[in-house]
PDB file of N, CA and C in Angstrom:
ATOM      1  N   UNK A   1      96.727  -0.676 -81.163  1.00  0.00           N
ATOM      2  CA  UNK A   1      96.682  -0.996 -79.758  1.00  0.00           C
ATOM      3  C   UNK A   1      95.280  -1.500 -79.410  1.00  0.00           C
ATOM      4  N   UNK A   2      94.976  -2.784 -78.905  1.00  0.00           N
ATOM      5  CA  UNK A   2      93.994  -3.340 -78.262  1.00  0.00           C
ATOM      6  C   UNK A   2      93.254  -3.033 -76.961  1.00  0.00           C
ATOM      7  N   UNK A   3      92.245  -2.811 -77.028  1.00  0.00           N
ATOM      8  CA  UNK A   3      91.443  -2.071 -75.688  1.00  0.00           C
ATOM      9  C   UNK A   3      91.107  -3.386 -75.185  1.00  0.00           C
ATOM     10  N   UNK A   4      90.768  -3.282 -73.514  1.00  0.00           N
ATOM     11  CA  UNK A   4      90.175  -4.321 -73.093  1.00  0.00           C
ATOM     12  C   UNK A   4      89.031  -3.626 -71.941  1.00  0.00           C
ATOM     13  N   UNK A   5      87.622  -4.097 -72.481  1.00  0.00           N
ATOM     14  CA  UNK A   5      86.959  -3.449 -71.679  1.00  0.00           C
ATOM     15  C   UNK A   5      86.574  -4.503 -70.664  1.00  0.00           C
ATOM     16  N   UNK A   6      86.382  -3.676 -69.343  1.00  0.00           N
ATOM     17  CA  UNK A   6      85.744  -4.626 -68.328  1.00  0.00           C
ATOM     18  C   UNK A   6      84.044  -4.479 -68.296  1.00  0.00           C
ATOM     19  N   UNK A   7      83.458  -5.365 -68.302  1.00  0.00           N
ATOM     20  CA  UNK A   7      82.130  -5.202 -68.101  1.00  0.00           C
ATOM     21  C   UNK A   7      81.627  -5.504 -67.107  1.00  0.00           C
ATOM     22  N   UNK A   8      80.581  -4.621 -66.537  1.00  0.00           N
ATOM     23  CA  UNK A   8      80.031  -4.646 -64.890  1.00  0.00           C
ATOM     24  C   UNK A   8      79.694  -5.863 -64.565  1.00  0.00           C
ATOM     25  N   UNK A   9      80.475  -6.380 -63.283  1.00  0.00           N
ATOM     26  CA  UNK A   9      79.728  -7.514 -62.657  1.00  0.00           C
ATOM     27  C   UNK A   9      79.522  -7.819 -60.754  1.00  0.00           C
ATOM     28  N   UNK A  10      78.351  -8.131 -60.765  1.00  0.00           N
ATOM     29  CA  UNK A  10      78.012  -7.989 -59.508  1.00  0.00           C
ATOM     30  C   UNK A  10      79.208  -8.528 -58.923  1.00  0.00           C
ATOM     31  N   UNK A  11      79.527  -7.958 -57.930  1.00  0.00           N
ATOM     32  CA  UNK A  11      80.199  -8.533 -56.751  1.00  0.00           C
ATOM     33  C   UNK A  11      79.620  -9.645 -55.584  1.00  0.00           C
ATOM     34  N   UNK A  12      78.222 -10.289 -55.788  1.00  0.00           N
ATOM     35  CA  UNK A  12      77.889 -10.918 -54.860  1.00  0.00           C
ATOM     36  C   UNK A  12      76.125 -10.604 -54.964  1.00  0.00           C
ATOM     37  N   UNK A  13      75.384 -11.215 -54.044  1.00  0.00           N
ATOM     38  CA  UNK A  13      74.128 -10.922 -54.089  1.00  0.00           C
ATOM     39  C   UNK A  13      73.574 -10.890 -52.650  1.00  0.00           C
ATOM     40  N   UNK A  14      72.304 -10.440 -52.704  1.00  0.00           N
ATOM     41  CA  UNK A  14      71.631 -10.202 -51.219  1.00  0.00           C
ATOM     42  C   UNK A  14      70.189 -10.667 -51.396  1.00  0.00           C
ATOM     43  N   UNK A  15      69.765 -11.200 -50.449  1.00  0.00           N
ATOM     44  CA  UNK A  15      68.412 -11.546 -50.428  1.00  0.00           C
ATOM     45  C   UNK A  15      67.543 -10.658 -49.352  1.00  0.00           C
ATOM     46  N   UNK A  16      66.721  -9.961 -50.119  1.00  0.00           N
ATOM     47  CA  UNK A  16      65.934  -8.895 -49.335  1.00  0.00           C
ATOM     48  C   UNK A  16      64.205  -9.491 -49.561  1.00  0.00           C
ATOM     49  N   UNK A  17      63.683  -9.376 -47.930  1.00  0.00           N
ATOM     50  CA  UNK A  17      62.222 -10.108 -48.195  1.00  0.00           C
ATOM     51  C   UNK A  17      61.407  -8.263 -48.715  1.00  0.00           C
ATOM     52  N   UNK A  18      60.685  -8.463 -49.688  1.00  0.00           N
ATOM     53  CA  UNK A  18      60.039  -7.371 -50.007  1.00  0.00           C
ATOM     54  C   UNK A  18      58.096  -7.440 -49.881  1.00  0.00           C
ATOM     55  N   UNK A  19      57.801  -6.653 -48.735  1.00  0.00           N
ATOM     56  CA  UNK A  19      56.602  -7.101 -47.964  1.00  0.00           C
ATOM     57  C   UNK A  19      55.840  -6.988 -49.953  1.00  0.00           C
ATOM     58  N   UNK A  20      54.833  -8.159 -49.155  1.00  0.00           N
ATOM     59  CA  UNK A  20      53.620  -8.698 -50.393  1.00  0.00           C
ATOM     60  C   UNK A  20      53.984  -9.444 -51.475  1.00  0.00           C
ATOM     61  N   UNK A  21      55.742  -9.769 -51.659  1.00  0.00           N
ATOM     62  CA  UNK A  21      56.441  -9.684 -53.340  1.00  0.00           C
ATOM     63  C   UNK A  21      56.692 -11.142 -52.751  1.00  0.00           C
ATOM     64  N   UNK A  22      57.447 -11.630 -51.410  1.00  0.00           N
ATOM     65  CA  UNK A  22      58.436 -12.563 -51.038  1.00  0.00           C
ATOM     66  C   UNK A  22      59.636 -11.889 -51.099  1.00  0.00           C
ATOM     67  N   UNK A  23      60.630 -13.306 -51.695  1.00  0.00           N
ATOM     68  CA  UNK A  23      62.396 -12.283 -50.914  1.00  0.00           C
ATOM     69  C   UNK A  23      62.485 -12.464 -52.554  1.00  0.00           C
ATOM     70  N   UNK A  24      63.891 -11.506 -52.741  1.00  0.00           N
ATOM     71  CA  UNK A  24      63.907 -10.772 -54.251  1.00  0.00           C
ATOM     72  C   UNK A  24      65.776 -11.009 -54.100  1.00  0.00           C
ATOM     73  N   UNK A  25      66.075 -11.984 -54.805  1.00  0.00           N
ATOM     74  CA  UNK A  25      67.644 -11.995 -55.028  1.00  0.00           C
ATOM     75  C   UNK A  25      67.872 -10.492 -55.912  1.00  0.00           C
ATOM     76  N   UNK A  26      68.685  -9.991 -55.177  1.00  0.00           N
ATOM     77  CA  UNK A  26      69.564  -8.259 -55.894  1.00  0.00           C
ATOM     78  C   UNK A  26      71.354  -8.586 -55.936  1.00  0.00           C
ATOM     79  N   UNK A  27      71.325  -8.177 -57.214  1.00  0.00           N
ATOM     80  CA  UNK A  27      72.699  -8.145 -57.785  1.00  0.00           C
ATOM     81  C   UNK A  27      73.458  -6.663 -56.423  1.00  0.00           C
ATOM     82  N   UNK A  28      74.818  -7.035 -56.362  1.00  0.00           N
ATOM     83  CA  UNK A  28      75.307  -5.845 -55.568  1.00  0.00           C
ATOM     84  C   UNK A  28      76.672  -5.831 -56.586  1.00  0.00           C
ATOM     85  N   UNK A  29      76.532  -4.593 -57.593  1.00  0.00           N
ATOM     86  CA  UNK A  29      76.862  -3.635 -58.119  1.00  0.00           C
ATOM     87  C   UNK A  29      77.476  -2.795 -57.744  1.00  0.00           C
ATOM     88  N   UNK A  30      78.587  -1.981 -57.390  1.00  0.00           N
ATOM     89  CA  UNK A  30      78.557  -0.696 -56.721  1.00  0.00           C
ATOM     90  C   UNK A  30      79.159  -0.359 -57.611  1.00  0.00           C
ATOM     91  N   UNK A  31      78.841   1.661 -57.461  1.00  0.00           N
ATOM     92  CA  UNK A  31      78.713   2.535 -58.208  1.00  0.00           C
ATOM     93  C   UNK A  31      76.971   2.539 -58.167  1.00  0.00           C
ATOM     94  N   UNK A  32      75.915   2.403 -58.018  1.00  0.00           N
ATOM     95  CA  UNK A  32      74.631   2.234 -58.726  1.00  0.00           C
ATOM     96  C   UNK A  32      74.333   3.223 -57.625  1.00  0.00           C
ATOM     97  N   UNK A  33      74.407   3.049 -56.252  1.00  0.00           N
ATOM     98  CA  UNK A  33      74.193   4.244 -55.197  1.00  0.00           C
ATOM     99  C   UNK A  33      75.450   4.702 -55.056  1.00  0.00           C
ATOM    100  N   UNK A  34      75.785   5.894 -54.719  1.00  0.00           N
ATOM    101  CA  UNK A  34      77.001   6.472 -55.311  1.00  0.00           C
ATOM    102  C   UNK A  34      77.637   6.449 -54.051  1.00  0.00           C
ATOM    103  N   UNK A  35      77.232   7.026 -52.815  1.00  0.00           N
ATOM    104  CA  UNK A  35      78.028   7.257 -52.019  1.00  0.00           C
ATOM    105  C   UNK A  35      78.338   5.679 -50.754  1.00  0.00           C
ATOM    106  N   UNK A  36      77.735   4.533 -51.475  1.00  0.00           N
ATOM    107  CA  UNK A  36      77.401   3.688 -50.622  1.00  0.00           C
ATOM    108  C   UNK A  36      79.249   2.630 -51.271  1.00  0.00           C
ATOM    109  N   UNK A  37      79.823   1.719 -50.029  1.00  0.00           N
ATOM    110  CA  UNK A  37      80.781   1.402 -50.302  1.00  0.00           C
ATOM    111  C   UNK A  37      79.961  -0.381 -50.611  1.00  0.00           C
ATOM    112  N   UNK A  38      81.052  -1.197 -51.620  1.00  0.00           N
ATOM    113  CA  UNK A  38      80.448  -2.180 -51.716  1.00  0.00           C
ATOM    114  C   UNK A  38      80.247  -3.138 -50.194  1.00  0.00           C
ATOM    115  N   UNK A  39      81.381  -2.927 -49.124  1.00  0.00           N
ATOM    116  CA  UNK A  39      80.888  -3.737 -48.271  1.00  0.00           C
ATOM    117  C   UNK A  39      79.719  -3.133 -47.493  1.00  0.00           C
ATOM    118  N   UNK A  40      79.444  -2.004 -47.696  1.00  0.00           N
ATOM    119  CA  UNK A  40      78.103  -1.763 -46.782  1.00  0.00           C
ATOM    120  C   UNK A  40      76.833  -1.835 -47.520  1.00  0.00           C
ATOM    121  N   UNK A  41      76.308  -1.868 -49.025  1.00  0.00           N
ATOM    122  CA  UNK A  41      75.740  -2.346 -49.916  1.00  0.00           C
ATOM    123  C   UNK A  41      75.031  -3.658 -49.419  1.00  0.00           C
ATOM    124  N   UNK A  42      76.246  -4.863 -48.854  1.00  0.00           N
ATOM    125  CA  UNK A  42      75.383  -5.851 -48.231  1.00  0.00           C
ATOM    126  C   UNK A  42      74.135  -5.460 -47.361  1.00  0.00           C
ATOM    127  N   UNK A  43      74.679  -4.605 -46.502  1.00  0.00           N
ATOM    128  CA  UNK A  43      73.577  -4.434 -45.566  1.00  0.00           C
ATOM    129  C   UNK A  43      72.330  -4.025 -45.735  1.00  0.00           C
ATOM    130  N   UNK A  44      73.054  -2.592 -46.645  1.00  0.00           N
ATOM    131  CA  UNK A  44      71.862  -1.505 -46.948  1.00  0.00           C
ATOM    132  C   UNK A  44      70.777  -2.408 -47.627  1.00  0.00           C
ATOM    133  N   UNK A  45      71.315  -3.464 -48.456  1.00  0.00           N
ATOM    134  CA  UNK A  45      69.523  -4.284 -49.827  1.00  0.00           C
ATOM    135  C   UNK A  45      69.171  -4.661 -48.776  1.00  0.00           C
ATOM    136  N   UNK A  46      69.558  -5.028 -47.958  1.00  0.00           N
ATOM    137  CA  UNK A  46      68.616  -6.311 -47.070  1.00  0.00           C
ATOM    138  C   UNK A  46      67.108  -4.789 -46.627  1.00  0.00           C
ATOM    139  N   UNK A  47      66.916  -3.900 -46.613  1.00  0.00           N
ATOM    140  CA  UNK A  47      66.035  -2.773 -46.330  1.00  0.00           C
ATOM    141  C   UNK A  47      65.356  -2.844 -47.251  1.00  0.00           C
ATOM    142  N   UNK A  48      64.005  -3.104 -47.715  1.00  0.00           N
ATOM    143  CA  UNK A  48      63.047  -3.212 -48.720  1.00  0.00           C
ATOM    144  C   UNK A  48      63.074  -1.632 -49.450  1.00  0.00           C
ATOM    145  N   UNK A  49      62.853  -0.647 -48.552  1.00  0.00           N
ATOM    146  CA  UNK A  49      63.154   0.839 -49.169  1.00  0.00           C
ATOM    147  C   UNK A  49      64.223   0.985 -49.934  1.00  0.00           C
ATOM    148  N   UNK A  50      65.252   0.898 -49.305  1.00  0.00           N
ATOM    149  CA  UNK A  50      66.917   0.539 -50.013  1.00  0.00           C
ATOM    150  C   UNK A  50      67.056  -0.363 -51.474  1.00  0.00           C
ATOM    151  N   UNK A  51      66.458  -0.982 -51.402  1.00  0.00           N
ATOM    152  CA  UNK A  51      66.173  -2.060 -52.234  1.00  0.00           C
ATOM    153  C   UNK A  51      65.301  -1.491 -53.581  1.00  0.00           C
ATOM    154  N   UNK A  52      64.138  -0.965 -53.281  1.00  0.00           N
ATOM    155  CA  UNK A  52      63.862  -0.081 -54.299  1.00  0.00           C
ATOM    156  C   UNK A  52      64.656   0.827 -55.034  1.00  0.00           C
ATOM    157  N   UNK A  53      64.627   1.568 -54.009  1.00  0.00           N
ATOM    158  CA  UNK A  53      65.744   3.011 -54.618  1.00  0.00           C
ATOM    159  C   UNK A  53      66.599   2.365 -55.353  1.00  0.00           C
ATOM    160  N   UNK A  54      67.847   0.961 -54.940  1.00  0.00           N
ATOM    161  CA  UNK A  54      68.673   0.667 -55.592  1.00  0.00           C
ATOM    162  C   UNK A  54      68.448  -0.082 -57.205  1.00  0.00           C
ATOM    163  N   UNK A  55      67.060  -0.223 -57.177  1.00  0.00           N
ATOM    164  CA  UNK A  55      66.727  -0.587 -58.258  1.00  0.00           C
ATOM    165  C   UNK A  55      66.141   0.250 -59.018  1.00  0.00           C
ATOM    166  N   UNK A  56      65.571   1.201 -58.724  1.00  0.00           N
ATOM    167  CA  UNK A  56      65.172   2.266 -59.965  1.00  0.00           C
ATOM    168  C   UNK A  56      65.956   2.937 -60.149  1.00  0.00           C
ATOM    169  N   UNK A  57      67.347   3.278 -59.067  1.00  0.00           N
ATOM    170  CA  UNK A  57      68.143   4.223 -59.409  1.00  0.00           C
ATOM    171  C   UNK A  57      69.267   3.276 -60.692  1.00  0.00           C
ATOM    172  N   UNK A  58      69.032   1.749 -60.909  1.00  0.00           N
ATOM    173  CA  UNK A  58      69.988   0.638 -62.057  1.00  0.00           C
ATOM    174  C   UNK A  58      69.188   0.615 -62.817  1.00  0.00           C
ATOM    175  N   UNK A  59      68.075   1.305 -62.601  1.00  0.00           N
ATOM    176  CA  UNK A  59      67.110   1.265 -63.846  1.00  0.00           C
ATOM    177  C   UNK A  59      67.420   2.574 -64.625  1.00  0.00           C
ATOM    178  N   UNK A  60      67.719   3.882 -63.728  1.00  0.00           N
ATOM    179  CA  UNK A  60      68.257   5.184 -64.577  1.00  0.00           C
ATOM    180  C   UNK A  60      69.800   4.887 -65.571  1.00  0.00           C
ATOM    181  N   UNK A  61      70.341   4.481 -64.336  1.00  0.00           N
ATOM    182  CA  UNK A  61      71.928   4.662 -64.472  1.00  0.00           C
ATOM    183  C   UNK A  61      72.276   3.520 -65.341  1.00  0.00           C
ATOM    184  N   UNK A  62      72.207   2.358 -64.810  1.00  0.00           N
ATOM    185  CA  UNK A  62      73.457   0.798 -64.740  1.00  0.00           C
ATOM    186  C   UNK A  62      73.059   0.507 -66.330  1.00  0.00           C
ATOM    187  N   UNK A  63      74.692   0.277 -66.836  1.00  0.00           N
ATOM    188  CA  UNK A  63      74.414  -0.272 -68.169  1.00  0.00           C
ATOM    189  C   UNK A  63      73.494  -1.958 -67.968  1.00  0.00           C
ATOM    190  N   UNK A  64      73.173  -2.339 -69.481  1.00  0.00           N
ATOM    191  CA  UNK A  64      72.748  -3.834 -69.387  1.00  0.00           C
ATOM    192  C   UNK A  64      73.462  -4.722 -69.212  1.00  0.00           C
ATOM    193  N   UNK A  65      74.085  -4.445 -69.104  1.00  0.00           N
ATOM    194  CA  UNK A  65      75.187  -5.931 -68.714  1.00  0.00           C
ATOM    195  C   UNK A  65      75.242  -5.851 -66.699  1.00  0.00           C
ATOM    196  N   UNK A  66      74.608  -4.896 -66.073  1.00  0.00           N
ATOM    197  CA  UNK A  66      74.550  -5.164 -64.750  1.00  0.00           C
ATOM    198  C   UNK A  66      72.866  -5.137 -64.727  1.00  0.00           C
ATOM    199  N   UNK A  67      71.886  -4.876 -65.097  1.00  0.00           N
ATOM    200  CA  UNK A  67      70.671  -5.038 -65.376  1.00  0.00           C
ATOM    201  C   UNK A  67      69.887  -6.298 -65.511  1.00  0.00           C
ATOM    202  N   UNK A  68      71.226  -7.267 -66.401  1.00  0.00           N
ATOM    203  CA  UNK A  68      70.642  -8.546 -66.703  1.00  0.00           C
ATOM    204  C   UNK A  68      70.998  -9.487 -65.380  1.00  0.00           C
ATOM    205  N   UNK A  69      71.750  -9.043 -64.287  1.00  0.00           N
ATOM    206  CA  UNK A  69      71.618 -10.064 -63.078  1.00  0.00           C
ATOM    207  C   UNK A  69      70.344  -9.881 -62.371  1.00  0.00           C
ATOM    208  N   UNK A  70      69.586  -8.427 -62.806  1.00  0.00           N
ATOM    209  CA  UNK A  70      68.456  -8.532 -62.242  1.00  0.00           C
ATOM    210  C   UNK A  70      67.253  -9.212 -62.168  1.00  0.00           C
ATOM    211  N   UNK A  71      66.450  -9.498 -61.281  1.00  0.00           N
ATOM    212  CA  UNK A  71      65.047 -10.625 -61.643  1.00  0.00           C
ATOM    213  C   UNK A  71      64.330  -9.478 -62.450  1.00  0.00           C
ATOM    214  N   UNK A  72      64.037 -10.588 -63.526  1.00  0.00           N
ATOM    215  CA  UNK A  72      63.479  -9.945 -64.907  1.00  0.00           C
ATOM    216  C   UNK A  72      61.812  -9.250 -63.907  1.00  0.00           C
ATOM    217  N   UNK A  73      60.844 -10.130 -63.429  1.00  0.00           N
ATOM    218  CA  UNK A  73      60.098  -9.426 -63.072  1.00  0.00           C
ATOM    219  C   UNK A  73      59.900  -8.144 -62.473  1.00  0.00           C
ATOM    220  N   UNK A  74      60.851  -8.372 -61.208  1.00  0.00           N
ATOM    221  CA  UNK A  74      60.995  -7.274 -60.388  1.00  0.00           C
ATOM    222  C   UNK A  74      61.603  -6.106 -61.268  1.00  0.00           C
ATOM    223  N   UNK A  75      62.274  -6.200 -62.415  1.00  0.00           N
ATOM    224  CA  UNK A  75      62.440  -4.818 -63.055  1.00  0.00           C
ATOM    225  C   UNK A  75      61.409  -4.489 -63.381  1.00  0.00           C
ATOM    226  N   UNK A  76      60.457  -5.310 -64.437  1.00  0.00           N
ATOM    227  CA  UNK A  76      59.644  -5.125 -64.918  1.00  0.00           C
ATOM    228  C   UNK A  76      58.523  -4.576 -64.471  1.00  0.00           C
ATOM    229  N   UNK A  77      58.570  -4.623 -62.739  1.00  0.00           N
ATOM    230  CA  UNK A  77      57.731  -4.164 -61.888  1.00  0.00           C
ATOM    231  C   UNK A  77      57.828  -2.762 -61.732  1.00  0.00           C
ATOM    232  N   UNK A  78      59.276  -2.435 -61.424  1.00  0.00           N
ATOM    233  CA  UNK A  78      59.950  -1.184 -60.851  1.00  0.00           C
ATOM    234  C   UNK A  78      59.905  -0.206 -62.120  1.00  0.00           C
ATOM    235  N   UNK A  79      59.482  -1.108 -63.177  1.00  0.00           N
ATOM    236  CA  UNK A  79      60.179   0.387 -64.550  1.00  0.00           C
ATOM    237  C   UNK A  79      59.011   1.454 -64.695  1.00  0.00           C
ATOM    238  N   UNK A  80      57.556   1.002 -63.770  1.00  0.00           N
ATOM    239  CA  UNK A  80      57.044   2.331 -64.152  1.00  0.00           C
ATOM    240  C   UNK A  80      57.304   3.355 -63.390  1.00  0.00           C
ATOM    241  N   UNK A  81      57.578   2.718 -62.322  1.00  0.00           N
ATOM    242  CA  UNK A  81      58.234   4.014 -61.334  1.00  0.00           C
ATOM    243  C   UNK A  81      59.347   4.695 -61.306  1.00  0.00           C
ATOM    244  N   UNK A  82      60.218   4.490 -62.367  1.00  0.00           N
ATOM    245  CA  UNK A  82      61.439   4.665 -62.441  1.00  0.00           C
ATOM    246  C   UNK A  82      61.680   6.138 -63.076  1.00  0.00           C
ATOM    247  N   UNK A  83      60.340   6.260 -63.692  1.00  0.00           N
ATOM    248  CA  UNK A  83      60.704   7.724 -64.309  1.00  0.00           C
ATOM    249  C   UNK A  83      61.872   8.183 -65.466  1.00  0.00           C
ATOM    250  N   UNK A  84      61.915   7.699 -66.118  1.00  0.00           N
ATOM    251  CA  UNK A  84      63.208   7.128 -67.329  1.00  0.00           C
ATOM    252  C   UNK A  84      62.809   8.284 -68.236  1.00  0.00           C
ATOM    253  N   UNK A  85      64.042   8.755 -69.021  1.00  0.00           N
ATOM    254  CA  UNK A  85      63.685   9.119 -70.139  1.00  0.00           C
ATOM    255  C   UNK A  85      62.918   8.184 -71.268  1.00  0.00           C
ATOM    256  N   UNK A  86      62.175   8.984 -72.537  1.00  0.00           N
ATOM    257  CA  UNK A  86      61.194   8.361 -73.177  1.00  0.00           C
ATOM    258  C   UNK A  86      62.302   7.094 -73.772  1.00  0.00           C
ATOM    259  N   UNK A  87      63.466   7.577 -74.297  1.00  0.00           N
ATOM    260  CA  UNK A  87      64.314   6.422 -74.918  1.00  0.00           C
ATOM    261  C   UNK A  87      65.078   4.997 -74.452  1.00  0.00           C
ATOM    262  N   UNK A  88      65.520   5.885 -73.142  1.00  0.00           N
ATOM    263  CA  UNK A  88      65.855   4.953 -72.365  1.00  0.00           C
ATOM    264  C   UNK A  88      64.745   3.564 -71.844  1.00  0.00           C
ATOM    265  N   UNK A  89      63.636   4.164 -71.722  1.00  0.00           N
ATOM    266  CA  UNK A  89      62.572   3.511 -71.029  1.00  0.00           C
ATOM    267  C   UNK A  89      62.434   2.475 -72.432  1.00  0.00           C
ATOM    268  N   UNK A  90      62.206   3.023 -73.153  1.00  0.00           N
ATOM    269  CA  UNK A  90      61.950   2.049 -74.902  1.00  0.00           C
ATOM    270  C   UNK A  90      62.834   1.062 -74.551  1.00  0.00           C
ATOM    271  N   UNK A  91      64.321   1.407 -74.339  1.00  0.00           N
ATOM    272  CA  UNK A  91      65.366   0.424 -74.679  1.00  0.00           C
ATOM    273  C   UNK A  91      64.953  -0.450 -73.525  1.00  0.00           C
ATOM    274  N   UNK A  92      65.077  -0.222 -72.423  1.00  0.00           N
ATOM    275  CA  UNK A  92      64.593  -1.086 -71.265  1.00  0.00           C
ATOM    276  C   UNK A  92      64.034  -2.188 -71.191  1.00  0.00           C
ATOM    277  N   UNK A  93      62.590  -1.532 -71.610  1.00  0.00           N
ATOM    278  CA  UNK A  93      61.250  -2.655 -72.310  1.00  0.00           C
ATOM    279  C   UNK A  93      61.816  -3.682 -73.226  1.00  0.00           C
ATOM    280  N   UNK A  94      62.606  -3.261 -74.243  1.00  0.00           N
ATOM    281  CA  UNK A  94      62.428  -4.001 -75.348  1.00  0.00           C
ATOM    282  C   UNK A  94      63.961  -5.177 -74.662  1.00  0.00           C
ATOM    283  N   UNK A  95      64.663  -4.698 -73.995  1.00  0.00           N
ATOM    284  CA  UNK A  95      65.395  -5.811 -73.427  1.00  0.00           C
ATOM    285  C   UNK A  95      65.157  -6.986 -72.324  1.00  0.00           C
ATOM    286  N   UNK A  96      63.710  -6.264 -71.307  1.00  0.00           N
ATOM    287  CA  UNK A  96      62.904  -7.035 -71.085  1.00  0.00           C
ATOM    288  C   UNK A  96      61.956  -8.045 -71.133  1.00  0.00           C
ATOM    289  N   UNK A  97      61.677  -7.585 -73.134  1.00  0.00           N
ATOM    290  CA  UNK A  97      60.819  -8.774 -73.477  1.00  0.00           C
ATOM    291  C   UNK A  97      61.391  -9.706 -73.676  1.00  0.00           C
TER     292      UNK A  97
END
């Protein structure tokens, strides 16, 4: 019997201006904030705070295949704050370079 897996894909994107950075295209994912529904997700990125959280919390959680809609910098920005395990954080990096 043949499995068919689905692999995560954004549902759409949001443009959030992030003071000092400019505006930061964000993948909208749901599941990544747990209790948030995908149509209210639109709203919530457009919040620079929101916007963080939702990205360090796809930096704990979200496999790579929802990771890679992300702007490579802005992860790259967010991963020290992200607080990762030591392995996870390895794998991260090294999919970043």
């Amino acid at each position: 019997m043949k499995r068919t897996y689905r692999f995560v894909q954004p549902s759409g994107t949001v443009v959030c201006a992030i003071p000092g950075k400019g505006e930061i295209e964000l993948p909208v994912v749901q599941g990544i904030l747990k209790h948030a529904s995908r149509e209210s997700l639109f709203d919530l990125l457009k919040d620079p705070d929101i916007a963080l959280k939702y990205t360090l919390e796809a930096l704990r959680v979200a496999p790579w295949s929802a990771l890679q809609h992300f702007p490579r910098e802005w992860l790259k920005e967010c991963l020290p704050k992200a607080d990762l395990r030591e392995g996870r954080a390895r794998a991260v990096e090294f999919m970043l370079s």
